[in-house]
PDB file of N, CA and C in Angstrom:
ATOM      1  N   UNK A   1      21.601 -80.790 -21.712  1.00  0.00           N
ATOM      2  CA  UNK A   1      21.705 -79.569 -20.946  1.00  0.00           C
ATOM      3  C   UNK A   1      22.080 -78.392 -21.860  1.00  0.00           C
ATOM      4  N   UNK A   2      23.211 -78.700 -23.001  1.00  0.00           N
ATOM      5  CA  UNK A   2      23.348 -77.403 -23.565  1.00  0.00           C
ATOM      6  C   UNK A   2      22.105 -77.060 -25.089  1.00  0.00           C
ATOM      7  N   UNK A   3      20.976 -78.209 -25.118  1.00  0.00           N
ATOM      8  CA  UNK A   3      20.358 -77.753 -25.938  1.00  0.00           C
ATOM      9  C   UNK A   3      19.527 -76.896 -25.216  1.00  0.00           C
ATOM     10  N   UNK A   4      19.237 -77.241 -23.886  1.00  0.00           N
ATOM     11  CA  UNK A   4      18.146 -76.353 -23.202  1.00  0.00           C
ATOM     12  C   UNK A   4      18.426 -75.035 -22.903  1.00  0.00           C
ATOM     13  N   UNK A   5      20.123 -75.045 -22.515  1.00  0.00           N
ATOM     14  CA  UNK A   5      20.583 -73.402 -22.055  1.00  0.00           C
ATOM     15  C   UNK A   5      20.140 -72.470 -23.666  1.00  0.00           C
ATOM     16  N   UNK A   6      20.670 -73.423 -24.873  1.00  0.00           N
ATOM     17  CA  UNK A   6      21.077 -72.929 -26.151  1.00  0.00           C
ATOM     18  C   UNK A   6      19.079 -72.436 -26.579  1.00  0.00           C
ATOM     19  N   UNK A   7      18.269 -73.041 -26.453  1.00  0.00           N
ATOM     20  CA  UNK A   7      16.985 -72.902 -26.563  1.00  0.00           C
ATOM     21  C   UNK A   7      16.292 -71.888 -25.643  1.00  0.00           C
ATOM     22  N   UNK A   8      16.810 -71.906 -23.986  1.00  0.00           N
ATOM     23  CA  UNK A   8      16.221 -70.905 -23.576  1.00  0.00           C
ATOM     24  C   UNK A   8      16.482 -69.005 -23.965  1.00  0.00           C
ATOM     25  N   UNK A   9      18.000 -69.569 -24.404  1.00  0.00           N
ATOM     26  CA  UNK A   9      18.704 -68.164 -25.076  1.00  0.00           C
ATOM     27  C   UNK A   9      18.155 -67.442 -26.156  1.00  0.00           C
ATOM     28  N   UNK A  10      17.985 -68.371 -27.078  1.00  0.00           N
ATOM     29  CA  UNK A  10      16.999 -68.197 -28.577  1.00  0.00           C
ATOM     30  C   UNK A  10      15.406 -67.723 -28.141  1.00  0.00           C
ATOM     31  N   UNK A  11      14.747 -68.230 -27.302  1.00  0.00           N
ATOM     32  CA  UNK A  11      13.491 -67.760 -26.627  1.00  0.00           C
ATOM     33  C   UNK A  11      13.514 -66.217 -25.858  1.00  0.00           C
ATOM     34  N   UNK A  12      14.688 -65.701 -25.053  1.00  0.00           N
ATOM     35  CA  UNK A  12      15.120 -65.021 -24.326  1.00  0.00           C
ATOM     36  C   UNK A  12      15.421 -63.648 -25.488  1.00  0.00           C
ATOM     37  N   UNK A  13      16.258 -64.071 -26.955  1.00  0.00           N
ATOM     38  CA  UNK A  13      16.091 -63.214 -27.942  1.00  0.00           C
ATOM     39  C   UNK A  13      14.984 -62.890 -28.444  1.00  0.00           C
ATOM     40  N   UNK A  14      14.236 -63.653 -28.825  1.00  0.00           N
ATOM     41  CA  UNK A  14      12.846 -64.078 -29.453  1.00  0.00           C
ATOM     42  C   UNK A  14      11.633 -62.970 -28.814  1.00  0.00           C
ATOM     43  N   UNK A  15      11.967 -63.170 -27.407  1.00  0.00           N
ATOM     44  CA  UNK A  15      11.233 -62.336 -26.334  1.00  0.00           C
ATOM     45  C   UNK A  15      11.287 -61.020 -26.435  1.00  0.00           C
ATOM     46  N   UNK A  16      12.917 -60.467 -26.159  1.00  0.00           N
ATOM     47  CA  UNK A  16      13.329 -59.343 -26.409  1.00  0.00           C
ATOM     48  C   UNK A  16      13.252 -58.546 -27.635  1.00  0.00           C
ATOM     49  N   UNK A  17      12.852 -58.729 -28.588  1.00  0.00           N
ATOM     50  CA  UNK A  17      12.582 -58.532 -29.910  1.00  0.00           C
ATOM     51  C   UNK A  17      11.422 -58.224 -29.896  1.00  0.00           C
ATOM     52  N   UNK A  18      10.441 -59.060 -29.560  1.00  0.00           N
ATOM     53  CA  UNK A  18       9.018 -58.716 -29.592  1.00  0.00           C
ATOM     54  C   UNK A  18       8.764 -57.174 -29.051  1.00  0.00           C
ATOM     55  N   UNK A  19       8.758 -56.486 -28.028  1.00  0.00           N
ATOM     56  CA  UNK A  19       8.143 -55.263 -28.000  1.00  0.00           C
ATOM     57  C   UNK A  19       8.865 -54.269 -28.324  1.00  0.00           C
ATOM     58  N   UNK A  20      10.249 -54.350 -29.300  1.00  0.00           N
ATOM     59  CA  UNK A  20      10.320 -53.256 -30.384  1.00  0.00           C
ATOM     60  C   UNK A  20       9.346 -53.182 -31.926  1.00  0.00           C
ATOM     61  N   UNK A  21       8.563 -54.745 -31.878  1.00  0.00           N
ATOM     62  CA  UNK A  21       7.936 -54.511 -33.055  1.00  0.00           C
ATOM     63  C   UNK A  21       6.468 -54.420 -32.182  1.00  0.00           C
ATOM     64  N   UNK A  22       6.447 -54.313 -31.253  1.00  0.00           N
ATOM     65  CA  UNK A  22       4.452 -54.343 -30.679  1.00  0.00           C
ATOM     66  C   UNK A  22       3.699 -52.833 -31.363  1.00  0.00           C
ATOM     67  N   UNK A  23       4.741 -51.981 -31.393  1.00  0.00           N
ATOM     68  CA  UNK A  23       3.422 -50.883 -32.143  1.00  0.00           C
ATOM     69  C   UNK A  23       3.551 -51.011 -33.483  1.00  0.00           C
ATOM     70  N   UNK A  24       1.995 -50.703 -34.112  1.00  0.00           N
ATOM     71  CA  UNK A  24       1.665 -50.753 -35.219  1.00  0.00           C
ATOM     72  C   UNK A  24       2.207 -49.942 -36.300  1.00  0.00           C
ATOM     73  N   UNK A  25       1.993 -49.876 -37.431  1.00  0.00           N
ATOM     74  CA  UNK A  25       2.894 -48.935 -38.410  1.00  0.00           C
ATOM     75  C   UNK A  25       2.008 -47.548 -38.580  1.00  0.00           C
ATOM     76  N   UNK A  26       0.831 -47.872 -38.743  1.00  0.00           N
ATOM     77  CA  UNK A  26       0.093 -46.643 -38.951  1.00  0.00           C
ATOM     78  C   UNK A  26      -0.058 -45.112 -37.546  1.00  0.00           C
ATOM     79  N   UNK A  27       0.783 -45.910 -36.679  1.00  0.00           N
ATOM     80  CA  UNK A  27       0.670 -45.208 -34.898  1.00  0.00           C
ATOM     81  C   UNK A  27       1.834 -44.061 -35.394  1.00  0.00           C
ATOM     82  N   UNK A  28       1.556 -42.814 -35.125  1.00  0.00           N
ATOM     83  CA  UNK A  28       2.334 -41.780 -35.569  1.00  0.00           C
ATOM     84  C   UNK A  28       3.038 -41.912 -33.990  1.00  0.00           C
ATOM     85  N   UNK A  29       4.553 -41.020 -33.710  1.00  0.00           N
ATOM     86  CA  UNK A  29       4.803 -41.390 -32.350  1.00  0.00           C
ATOM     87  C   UNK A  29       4.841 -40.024 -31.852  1.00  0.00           C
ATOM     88  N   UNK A  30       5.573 -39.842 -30.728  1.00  0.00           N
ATOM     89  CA  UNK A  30       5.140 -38.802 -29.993  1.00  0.00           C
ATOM     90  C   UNK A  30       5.925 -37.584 -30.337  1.00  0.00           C
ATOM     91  N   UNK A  31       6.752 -37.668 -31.754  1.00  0.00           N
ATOM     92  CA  UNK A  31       7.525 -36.558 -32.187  1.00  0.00           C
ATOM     93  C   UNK A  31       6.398 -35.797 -33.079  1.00  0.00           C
ATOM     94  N   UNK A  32       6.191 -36.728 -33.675  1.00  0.00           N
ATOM     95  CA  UNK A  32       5.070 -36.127 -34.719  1.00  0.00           C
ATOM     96  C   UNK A  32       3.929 -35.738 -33.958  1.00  0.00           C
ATOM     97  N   UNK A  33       3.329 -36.080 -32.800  1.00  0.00           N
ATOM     98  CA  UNK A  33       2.406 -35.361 -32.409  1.00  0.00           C
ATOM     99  C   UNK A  33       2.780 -34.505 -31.663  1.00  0.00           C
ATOM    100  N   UNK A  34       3.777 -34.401 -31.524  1.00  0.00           N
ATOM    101  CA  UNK A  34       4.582 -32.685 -30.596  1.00  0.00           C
ATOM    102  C   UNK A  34       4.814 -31.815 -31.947  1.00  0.00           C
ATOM    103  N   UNK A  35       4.903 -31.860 -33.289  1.00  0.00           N
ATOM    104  CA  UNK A  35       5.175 -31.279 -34.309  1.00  0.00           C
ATOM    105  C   UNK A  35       3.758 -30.426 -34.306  1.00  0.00           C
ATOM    106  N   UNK A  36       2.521 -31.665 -33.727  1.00  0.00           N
ATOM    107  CA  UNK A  36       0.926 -31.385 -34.784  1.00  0.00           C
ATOM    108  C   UNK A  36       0.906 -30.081 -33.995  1.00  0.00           C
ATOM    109  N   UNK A  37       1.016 -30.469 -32.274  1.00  0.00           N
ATOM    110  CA  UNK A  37       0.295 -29.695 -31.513  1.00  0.00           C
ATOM    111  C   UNK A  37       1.187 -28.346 -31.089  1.00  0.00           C
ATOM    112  N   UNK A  38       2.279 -28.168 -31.780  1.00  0.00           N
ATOM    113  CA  UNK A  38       3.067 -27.041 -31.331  1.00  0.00           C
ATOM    114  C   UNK A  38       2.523 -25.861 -31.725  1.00  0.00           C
ATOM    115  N   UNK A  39       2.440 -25.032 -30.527  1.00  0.00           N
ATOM    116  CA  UNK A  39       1.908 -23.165 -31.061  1.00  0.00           C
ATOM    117  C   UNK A  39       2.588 -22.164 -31.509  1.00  0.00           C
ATOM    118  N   UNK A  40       2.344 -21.412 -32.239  1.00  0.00           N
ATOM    119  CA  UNK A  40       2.531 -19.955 -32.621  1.00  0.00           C
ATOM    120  C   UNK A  40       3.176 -19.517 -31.810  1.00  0.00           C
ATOM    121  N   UNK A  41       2.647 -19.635 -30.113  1.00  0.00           N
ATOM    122  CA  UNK A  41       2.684 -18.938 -29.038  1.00  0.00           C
ATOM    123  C   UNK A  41       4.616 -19.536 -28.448  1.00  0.00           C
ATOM    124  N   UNK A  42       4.947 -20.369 -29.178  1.00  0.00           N
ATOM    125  CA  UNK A  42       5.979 -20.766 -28.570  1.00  0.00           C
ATOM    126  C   UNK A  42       6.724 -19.729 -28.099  1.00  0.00           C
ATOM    127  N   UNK A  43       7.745 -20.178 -26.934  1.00  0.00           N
ATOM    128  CA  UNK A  43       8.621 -19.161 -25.741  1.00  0.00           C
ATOM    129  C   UNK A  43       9.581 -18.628 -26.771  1.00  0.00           C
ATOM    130  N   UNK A  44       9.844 -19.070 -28.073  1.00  0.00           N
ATOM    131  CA  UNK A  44      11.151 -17.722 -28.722  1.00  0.00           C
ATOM    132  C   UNK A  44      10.009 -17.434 -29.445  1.00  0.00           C
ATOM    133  N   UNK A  45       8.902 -17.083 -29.727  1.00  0.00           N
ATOM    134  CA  UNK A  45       8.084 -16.601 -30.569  1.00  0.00           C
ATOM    135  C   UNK A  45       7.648 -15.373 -29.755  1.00  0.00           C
ATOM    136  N   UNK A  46       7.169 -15.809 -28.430  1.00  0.00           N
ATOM    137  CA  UNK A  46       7.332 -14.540 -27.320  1.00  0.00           C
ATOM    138  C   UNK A  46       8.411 -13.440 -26.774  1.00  0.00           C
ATOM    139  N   UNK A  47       9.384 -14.350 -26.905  1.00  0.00           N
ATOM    140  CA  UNK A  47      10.613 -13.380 -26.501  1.00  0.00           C
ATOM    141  C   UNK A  47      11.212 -12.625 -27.749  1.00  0.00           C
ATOM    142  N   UNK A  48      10.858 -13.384 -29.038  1.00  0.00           N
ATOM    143  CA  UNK A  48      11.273 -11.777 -29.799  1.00  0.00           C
ATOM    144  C   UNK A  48      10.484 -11.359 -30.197  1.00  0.00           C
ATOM    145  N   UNK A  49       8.938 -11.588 -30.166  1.00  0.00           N
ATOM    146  CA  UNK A  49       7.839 -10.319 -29.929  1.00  0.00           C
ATOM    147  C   UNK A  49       8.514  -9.854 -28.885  1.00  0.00           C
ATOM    148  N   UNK A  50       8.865  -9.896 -27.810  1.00  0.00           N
ATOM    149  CA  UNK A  50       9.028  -8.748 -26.950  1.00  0.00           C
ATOM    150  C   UNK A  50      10.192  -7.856 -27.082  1.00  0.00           C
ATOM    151  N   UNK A  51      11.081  -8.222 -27.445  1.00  0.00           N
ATOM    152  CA  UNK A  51      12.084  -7.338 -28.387  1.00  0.00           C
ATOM    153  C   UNK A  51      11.467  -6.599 -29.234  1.00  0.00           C
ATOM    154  N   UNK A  52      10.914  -7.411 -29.801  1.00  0.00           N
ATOM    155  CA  UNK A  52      10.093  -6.229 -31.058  1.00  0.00           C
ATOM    156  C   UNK A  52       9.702  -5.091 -30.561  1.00  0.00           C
ATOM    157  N   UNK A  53       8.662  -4.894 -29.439  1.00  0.00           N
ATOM    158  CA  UNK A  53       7.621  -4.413 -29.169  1.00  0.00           C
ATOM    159  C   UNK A  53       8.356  -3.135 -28.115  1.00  0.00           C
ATOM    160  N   UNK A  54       9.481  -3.949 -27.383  1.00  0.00           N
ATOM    161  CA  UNK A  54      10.399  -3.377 -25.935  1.00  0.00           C
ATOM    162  C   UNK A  54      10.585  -1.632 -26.607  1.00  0.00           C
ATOM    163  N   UNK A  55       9.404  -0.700 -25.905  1.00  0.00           N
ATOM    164  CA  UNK A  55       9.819   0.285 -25.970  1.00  0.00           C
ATOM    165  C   UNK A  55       8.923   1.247 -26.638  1.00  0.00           C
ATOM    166  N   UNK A  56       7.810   0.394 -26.780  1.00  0.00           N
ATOM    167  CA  UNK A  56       6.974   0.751 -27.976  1.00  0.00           C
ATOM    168  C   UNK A  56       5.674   1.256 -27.276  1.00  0.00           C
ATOM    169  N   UNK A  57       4.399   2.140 -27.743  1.00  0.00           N
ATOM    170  CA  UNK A  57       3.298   2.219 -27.453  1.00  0.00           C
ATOM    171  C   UNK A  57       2.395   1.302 -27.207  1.00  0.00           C
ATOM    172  N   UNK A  58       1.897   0.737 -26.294  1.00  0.00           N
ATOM    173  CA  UNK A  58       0.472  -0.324 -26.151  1.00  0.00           C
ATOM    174  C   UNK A  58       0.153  -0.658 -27.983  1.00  0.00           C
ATOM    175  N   UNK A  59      -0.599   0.679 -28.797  1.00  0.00           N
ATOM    176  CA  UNK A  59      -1.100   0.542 -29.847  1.00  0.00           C
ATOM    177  C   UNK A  59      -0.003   0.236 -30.700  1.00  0.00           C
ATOM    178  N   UNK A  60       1.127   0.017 -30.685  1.00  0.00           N
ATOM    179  CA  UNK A  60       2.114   0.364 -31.820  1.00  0.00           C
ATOM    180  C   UNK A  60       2.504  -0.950 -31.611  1.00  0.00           C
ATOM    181  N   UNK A  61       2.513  -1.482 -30.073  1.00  0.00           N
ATOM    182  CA  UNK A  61       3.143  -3.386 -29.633  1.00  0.00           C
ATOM    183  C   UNK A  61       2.279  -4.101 -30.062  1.00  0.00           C
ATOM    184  N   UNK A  62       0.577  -3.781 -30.032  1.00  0.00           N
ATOM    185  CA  UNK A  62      -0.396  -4.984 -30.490  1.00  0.00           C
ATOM    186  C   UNK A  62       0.423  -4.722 -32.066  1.00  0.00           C
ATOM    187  N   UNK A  63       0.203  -4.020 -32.800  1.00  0.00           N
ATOM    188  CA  UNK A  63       0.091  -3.667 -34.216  1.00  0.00           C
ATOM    189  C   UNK A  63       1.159  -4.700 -34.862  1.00  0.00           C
ATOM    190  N   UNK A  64       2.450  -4.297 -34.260  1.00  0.00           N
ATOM    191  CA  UNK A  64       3.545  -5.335 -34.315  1.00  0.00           C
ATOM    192  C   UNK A  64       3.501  -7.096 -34.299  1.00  0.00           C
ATOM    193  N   UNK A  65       2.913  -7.011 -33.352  1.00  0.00           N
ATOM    194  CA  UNK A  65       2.690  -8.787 -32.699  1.00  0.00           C
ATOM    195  C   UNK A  65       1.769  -8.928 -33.589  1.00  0.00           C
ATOM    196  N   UNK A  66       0.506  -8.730 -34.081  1.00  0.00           N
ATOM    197  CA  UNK A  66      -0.273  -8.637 -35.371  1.00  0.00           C
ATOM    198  C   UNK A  66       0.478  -8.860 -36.486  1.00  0.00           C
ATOM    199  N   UNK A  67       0.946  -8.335 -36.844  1.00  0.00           N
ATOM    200  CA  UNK A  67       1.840  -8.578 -38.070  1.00  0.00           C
ATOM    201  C   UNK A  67       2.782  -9.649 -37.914  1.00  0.00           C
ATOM    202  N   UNK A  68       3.408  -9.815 -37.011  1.00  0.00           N
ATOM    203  CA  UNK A  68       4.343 -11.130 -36.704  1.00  0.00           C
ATOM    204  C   UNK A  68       3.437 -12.196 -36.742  1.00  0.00           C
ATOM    205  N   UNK A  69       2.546 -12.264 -36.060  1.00  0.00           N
ATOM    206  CA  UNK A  69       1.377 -13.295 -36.187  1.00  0.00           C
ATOM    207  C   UNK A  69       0.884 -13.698 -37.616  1.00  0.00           C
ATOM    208  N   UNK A  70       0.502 -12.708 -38.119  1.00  0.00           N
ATOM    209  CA  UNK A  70       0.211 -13.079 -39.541  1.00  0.00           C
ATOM    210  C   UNK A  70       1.268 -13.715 -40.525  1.00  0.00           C
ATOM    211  N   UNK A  71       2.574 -13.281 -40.705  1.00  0.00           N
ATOM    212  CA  UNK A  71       3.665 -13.458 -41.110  1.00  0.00           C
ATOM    213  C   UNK A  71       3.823 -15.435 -40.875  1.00  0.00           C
ATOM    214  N   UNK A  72       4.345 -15.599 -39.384  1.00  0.00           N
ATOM    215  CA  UNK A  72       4.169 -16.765 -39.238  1.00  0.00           C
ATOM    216  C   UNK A  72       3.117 -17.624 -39.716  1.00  0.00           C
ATOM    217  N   UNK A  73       1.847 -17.137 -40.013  1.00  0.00           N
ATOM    218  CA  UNK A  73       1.080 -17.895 -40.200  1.00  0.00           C
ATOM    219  C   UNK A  73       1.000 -18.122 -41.845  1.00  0.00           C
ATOM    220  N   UNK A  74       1.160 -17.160 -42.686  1.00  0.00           N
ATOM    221  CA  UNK A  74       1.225 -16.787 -44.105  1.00  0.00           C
ATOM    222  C   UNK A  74       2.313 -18.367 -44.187  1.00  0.00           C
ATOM    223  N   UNK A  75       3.700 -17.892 -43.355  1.00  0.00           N
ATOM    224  CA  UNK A  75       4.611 -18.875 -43.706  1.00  0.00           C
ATOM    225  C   UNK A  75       4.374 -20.195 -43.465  1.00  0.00           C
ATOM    226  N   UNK A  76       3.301 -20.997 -42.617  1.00  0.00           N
ATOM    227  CA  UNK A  76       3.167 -21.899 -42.343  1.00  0.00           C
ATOM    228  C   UNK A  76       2.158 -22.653 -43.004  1.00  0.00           C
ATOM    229  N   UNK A  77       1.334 -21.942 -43.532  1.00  0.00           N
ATOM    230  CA  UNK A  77       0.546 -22.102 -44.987  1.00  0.00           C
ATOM    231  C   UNK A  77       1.442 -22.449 -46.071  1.00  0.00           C
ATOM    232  N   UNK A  78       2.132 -21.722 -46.417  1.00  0.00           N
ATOM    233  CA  UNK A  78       3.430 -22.075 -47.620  1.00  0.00           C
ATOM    234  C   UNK A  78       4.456 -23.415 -47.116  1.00  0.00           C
ATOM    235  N   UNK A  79       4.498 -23.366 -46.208  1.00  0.00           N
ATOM    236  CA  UNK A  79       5.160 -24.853 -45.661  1.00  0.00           C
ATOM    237  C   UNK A  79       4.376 -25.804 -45.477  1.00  0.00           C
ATOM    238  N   UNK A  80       3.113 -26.025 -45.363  1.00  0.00           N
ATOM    239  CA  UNK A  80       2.598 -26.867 -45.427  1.00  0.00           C
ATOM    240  C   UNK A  80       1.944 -27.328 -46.832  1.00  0.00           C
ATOM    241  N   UNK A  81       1.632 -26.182 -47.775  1.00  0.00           N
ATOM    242  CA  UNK A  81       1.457 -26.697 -49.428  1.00  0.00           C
ATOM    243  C   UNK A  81       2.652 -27.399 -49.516  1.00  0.00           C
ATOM    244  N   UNK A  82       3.898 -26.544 -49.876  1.00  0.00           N
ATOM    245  CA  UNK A  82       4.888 -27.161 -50.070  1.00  0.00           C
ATOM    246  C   UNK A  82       5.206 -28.710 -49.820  1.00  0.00           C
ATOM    247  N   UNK A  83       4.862 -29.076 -48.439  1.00  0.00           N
ATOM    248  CA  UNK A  83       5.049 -30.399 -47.890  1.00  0.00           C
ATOM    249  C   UNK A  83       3.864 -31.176 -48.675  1.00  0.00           C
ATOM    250  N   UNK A  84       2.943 -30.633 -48.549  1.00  0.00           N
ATOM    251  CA  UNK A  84       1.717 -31.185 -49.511  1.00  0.00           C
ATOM    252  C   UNK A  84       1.721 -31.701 -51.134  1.00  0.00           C
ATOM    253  N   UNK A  85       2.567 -30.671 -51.331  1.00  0.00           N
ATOM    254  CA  UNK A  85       2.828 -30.666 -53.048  1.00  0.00           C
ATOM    255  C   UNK A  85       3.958 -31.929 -53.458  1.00  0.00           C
ATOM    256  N   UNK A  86       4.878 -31.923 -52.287  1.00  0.00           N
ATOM    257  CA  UNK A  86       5.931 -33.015 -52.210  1.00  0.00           C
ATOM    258  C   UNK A  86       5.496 -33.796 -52.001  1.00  0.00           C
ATOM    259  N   UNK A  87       4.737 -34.007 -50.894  1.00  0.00           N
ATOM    260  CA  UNK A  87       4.084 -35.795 -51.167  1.00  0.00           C
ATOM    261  C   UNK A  87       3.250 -36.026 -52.213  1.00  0.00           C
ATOM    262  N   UNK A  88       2.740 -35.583 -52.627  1.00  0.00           N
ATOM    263  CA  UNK A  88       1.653 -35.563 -54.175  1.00  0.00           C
ATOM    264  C   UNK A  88       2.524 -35.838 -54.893  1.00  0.00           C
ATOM    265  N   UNK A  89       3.790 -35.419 -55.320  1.00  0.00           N
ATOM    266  CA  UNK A  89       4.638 -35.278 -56.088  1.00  0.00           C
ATOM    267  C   UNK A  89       5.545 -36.879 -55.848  1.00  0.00           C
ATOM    268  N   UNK A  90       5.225 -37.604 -55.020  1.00  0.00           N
ATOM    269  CA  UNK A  90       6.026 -38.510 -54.278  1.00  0.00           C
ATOM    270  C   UNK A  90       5.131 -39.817 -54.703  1.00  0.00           C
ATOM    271  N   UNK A  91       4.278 -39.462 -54.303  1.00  0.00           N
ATOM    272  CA  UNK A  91       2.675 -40.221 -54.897  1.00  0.00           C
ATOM    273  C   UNK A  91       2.951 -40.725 -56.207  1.00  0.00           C
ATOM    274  N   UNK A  92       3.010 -39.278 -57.243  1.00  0.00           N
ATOM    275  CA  UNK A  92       2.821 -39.710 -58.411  1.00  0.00           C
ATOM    276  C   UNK A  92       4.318 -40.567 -58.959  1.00  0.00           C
ATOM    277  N   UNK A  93       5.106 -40.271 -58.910  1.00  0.00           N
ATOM    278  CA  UNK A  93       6.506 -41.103 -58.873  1.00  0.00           C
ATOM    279  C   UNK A  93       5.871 -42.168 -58.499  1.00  0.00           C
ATOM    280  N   UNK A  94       5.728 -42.787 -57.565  1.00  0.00           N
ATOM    281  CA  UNK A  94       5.633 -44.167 -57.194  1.00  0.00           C
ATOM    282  C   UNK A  94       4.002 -44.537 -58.064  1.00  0.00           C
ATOM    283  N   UNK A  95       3.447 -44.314 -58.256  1.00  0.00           N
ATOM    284  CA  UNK A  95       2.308 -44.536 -59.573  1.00  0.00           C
ATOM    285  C   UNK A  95       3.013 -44.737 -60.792  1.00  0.00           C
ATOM    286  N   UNK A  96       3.400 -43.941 -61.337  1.00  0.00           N
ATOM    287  CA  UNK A  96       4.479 -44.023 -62.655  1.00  0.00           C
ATOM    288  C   UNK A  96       5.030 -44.901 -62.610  1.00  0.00           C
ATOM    289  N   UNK A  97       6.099 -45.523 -61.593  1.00  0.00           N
ATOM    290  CA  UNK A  97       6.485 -46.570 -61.511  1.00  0.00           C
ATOM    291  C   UNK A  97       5.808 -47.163 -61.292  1.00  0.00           C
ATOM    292  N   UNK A  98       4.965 -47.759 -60.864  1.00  0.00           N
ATOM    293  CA  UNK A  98       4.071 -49.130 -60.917  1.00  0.00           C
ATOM    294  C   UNK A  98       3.438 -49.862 -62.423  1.00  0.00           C
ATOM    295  N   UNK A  99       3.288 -47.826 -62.700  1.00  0.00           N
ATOM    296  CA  UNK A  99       2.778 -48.187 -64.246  1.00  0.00           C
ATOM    297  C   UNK A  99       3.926 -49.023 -65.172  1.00  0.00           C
ATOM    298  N   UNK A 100       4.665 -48.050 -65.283  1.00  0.00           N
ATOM    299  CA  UNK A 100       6.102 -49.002 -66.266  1.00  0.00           C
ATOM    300  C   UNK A 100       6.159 -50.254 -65.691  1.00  0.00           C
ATOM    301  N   UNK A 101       6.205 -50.539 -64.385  1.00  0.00           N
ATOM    302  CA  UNK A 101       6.457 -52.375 -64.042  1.00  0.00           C
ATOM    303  C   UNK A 101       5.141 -53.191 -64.543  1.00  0.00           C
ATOM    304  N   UNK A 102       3.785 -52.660 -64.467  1.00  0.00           N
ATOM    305  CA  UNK A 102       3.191 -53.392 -65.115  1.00  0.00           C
ATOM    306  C   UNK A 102       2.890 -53.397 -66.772  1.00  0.00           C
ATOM    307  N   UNK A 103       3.442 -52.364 -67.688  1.00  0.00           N
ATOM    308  CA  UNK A 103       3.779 -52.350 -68.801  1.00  0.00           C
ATOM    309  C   UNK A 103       5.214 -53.257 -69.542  1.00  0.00           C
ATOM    310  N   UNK A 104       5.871 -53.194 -68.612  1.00  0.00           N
ATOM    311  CA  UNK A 104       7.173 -54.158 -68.814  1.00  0.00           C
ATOM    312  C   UNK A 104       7.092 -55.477 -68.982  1.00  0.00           C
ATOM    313  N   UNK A 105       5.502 -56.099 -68.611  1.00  0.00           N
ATOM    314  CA  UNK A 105       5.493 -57.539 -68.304  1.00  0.00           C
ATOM    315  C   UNK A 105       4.925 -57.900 -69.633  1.00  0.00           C
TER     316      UNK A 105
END
């Protein structure tokens, strides 16, 4: 009797374990695809364009939000080389090392 309680317990772990490993490694999760798909347009991206703009001419508020637009976008270009350049840079480290471990032998 207590090998069966002791066996169904181990099965019962065994079980429970399984669908923290069921997704695959290459499956990005749903942070990273809220990162991919996030806009420009986001609600504090609007509300201090509208500060910006609060008070301003039609022609003088586009002109503004134009330039904020571009700005963000200039910067998100530079953050994304950057991130780009770091993994390249991350890449080659782990190449280098592979090289020396197979020179070492």
């Amino acid at each position: 009797m207590k090998k069966t309680i002791v066996m169904l317990l181990v099965m019962a772990v065994a079980f429970a374990a399984t669908p923290a490993f069921a997704q695959r490694r290459d499956v990005r999760g749903a942070s990273a695809i809220a990162v991919e798909k996030a806009s420009d347009q986001a609600i504090f991206h609007r509300v201090s364009d509208w500060f910006a703009t609060r008070g301003k001419s039609p022609e003088e508020a586009k002109a503004i939000r134009t330039q904020r637009q571009a700005d963000r976008a200039a910067a998100r270009v530079q953050r994304e080389s950057a991130q780009q350049r770091r993994q390249m840079e991350r890449e080659d480290a782990k190449a280098q090392q592979g090289m020396r471990g197979r020179a070492g032998r």
